[in-house]
N, C-alpha and C. Protein backbone atom coordinates (compact mmCIF):
# COMPACT_ATOMS: atom_id res chain seq x y z
N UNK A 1 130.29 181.63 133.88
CA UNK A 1 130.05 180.20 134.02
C UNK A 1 130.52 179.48 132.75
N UNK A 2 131.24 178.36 132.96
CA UNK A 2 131.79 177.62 131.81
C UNK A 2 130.91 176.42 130.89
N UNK A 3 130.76 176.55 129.98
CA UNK A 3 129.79 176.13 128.84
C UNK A 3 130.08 174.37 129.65
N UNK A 4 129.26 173.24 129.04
CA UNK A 4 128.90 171.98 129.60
C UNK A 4 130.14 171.75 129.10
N UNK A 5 131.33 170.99 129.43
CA UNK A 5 132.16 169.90 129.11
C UNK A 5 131.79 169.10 128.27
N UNK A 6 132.62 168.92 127.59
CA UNK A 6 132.32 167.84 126.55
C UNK A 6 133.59 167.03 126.07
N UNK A 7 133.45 166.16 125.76
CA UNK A 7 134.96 164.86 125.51
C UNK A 7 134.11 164.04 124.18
N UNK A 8 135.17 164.26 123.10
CA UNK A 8 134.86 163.26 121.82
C UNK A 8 136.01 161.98 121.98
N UNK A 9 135.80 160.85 121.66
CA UNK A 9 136.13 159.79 121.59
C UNK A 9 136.02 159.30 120.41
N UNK A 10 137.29 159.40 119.48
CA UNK A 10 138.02 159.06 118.16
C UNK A 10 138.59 157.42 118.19
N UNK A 11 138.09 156.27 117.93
CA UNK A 11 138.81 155.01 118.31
C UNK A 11 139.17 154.50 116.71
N UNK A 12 140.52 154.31 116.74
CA UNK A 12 141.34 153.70 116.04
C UNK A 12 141.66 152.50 116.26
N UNK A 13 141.25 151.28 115.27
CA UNK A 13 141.38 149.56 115.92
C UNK A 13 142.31 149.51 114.85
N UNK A 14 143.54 148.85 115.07
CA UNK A 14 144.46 147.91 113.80
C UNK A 14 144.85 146.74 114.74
N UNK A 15 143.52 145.41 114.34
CA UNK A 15 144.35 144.24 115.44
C UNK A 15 144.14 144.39 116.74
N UNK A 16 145.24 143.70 117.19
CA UNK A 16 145.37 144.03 118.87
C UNK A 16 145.28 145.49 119.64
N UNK A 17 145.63 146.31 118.49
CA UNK A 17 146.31 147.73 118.95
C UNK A 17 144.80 148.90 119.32
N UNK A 18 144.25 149.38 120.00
CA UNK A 18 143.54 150.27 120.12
C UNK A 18 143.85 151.51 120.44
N UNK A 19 143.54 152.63 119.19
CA UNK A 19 144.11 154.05 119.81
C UNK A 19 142.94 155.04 120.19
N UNK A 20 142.56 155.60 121.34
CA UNK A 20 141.90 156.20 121.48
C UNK A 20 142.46 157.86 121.41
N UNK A 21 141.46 158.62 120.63
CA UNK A 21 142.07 160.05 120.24
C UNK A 21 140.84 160.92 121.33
N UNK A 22 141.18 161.65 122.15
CA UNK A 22 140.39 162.18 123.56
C UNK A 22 140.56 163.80 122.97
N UNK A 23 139.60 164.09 122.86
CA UNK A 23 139.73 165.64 122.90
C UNK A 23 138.39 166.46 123.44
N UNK A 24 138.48 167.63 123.90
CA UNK A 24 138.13 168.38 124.94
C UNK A 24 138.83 168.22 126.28
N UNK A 25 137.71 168.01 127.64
CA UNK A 25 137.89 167.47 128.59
C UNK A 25 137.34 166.33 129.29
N UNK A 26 138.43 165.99 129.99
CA UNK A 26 138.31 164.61 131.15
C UNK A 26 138.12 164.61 132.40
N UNK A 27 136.41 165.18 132.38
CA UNK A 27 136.57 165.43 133.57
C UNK A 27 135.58 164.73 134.38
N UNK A 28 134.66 165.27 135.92
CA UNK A 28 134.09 164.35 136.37
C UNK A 28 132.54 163.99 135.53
N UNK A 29 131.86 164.76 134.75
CA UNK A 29 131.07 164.86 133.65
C UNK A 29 131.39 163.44 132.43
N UNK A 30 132.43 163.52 132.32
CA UNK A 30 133.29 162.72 131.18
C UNK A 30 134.09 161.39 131.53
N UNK A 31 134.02 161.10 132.35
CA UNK A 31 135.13 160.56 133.11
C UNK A 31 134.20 159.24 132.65
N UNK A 32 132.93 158.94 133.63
CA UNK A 32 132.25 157.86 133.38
C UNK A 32 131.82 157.54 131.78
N UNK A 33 131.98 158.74 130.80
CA UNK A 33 131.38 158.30 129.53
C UNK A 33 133.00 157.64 129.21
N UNK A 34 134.21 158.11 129.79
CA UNK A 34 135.28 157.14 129.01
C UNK A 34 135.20 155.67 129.58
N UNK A 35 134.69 156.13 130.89
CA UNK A 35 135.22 154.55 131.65
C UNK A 35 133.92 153.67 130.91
N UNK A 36 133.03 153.71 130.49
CA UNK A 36 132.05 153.31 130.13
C UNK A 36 132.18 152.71 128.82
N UNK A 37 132.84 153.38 128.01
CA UNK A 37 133.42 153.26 126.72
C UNK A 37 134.57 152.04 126.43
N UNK A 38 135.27 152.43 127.40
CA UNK A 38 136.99 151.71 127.53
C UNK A 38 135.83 150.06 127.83
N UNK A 39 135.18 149.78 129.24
CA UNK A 39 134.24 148.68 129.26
C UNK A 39 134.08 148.23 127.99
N UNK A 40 133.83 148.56 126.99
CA UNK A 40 133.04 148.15 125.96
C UNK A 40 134.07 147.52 124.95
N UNK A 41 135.26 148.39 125.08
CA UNK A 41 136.11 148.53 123.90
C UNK A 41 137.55 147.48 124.04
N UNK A 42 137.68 147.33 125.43
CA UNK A 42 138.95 146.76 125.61
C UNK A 42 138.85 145.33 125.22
N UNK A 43 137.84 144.76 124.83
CA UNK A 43 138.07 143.06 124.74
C UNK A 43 139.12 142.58 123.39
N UNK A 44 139.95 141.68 123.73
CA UNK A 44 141.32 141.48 122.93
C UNK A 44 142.28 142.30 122.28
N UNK A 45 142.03 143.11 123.07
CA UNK A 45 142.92 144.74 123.07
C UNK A 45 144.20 144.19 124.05
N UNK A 46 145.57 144.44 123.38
CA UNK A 46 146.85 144.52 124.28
C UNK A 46 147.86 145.33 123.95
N UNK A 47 147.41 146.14 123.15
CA UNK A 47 148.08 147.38 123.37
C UNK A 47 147.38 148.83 123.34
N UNK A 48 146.84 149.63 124.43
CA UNK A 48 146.11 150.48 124.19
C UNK A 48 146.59 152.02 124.18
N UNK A 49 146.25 152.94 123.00
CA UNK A 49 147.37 154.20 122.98
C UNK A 49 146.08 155.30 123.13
N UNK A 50 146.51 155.95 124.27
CA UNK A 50 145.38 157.06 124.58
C UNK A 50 146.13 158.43 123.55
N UNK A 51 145.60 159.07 122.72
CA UNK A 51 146.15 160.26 121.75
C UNK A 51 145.90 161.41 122.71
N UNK A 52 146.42 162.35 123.34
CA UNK A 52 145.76 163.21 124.06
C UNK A 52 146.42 164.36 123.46
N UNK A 53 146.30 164.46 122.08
CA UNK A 53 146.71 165.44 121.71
C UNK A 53 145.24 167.02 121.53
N UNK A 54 144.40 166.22 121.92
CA UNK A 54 143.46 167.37 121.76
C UNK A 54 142.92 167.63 122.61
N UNK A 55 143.50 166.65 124.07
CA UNK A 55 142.93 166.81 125.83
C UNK A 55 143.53 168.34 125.89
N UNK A 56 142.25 168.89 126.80
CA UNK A 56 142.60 170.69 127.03
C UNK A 56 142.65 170.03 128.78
N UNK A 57 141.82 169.38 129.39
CA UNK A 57 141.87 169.19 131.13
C UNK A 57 141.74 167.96 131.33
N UNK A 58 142.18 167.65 132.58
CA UNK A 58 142.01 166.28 133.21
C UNK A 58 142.00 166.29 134.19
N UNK A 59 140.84 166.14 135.33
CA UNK A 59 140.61 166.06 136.62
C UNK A 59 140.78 164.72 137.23
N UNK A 60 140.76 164.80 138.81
CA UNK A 60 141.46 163.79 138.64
C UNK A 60 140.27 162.35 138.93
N UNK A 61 139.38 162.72 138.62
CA UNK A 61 138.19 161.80 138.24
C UNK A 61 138.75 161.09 136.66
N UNK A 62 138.75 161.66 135.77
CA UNK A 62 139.52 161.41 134.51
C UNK A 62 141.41 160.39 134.87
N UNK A 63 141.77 161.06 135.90
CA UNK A 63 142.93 160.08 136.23
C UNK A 63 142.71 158.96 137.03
N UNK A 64 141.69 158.44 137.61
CA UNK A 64 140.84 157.42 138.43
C UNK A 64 140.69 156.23 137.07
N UNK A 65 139.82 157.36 136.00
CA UNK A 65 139.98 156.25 135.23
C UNK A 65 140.85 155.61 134.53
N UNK A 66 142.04 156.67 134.06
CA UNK A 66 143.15 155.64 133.85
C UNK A 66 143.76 155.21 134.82
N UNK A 67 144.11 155.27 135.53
CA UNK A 67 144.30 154.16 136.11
C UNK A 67 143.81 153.46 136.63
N UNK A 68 142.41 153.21 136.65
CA UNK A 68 142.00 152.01 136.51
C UNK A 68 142.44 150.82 135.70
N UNK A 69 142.21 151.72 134.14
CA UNK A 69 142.74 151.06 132.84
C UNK A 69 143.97 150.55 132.88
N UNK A 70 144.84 151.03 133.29
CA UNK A 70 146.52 151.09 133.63
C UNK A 70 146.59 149.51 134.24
N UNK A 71 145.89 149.60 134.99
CA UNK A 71 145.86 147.93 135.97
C UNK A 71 145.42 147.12 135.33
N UNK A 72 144.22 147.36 134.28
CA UNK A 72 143.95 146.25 133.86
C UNK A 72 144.76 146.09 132.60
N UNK A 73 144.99 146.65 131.28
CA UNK A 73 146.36 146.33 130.83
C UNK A 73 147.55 146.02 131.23
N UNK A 74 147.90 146.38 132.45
CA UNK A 74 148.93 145.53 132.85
C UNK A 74 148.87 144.37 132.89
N UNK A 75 147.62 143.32 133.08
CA UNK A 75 147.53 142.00 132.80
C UNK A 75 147.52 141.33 131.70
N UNK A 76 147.53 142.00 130.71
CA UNK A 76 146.77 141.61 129.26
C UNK A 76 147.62 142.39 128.24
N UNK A 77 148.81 143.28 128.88
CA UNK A 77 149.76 144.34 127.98
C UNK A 77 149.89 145.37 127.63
N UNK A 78 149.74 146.43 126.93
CA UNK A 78 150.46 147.49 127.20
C UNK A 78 149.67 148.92 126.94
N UNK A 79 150.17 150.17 127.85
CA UNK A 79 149.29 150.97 127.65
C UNK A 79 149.68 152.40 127.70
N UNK A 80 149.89 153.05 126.97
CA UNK A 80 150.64 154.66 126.51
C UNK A 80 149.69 155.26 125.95
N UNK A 81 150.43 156.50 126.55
CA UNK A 81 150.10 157.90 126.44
C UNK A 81 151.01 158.75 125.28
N UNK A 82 150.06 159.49 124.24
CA UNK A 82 151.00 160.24 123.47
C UNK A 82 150.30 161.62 123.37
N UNK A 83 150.88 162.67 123.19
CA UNK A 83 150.39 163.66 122.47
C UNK A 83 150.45 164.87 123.65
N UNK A 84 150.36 164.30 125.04
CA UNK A 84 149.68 165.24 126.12
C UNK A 84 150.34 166.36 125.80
N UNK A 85 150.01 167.75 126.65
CA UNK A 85 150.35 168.87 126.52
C UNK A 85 151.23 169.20 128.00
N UNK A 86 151.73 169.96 127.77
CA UNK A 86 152.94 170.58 129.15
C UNK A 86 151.96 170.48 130.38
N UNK A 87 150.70 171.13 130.25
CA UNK A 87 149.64 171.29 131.42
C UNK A 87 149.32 170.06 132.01
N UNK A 88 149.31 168.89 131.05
CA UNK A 88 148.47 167.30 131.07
C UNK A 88 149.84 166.64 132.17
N UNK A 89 151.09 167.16 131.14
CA UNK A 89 151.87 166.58 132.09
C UNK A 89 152.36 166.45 133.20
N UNK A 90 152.20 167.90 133.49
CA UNK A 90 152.72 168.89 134.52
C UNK A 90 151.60 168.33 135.85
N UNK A 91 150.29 168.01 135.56
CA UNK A 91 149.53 167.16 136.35
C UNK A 91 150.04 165.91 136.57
N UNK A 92 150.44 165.26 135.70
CA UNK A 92 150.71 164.00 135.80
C UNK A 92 152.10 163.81 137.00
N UNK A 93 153.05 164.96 136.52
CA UNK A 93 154.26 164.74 137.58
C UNK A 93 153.76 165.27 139.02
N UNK A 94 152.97 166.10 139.07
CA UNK A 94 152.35 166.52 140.30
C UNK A 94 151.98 165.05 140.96
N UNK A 95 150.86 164.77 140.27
CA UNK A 95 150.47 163.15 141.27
C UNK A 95 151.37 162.07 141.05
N UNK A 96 152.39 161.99 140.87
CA UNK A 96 153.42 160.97 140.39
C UNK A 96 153.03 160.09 139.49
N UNK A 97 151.67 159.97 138.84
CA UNK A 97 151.66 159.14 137.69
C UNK A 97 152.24 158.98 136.73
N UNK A 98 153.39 160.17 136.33
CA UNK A 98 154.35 160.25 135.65
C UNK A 98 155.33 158.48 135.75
N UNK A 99 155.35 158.08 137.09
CA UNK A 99 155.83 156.95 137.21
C UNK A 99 155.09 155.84 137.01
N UNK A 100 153.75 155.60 137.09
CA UNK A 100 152.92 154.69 136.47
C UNK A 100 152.76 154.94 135.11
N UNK A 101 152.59 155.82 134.50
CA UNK A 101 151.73 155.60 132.94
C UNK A 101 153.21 155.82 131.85
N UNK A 102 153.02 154.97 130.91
CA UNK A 102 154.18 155.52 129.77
C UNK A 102 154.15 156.63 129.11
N UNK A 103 154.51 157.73 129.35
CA UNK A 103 154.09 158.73 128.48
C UNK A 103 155.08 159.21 127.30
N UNK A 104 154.71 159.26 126.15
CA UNK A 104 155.69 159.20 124.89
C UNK A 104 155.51 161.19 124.32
């Protein structure tokens, strides 16, 4: 049996720019503590950079919530992905979000 999930949330503010640094997992456990978080965090935020350099999973409860996020920066400006790993991505082209999210 696999130990409780857990997701740390690293937020970097310069200005407009918000970087969030995600490490562990994103999953359905975690999912609501990001979406819950992002609520809190996005006000006069227009450019938001998710770091997923220390994401190990992402279910797709965890991809619900970005893109949630995804929609709502699209009104208000801009929103990338850096760091993911071959696995993160390799999900991402599976569900075609590869074509919604910027991934750097």
């Amino acid at each position: 049996m696999k130990e409780a999930n857990k997701l740390t949330i690293n937020r970097i503010s310069d200005g407009n720019r918000l970087t969030l640094a995600l490490n562990g997992d994103l999953n359905t456990a975690t999912a609501l503590e990001l979406g819950t978080f992002l609520n809190e965090s996005l006000n006069g935020v227009t450019d938001l950079v998710f770091d997923f350099s220390g994401l190990k999973y992402i279910s797709s409860a965890g991809m619900r919530v970005l893109l949630t996020t995804q929609k709502r920066m699209n009104s208000r400006g801009s929103m990338k992905i850096t760091g993911a790993s071959s696995n993160i991505i390799e999900i991402f082209d599976i569900t075609g979000f590869t074509d919604i999210f910027t991934i750097k």
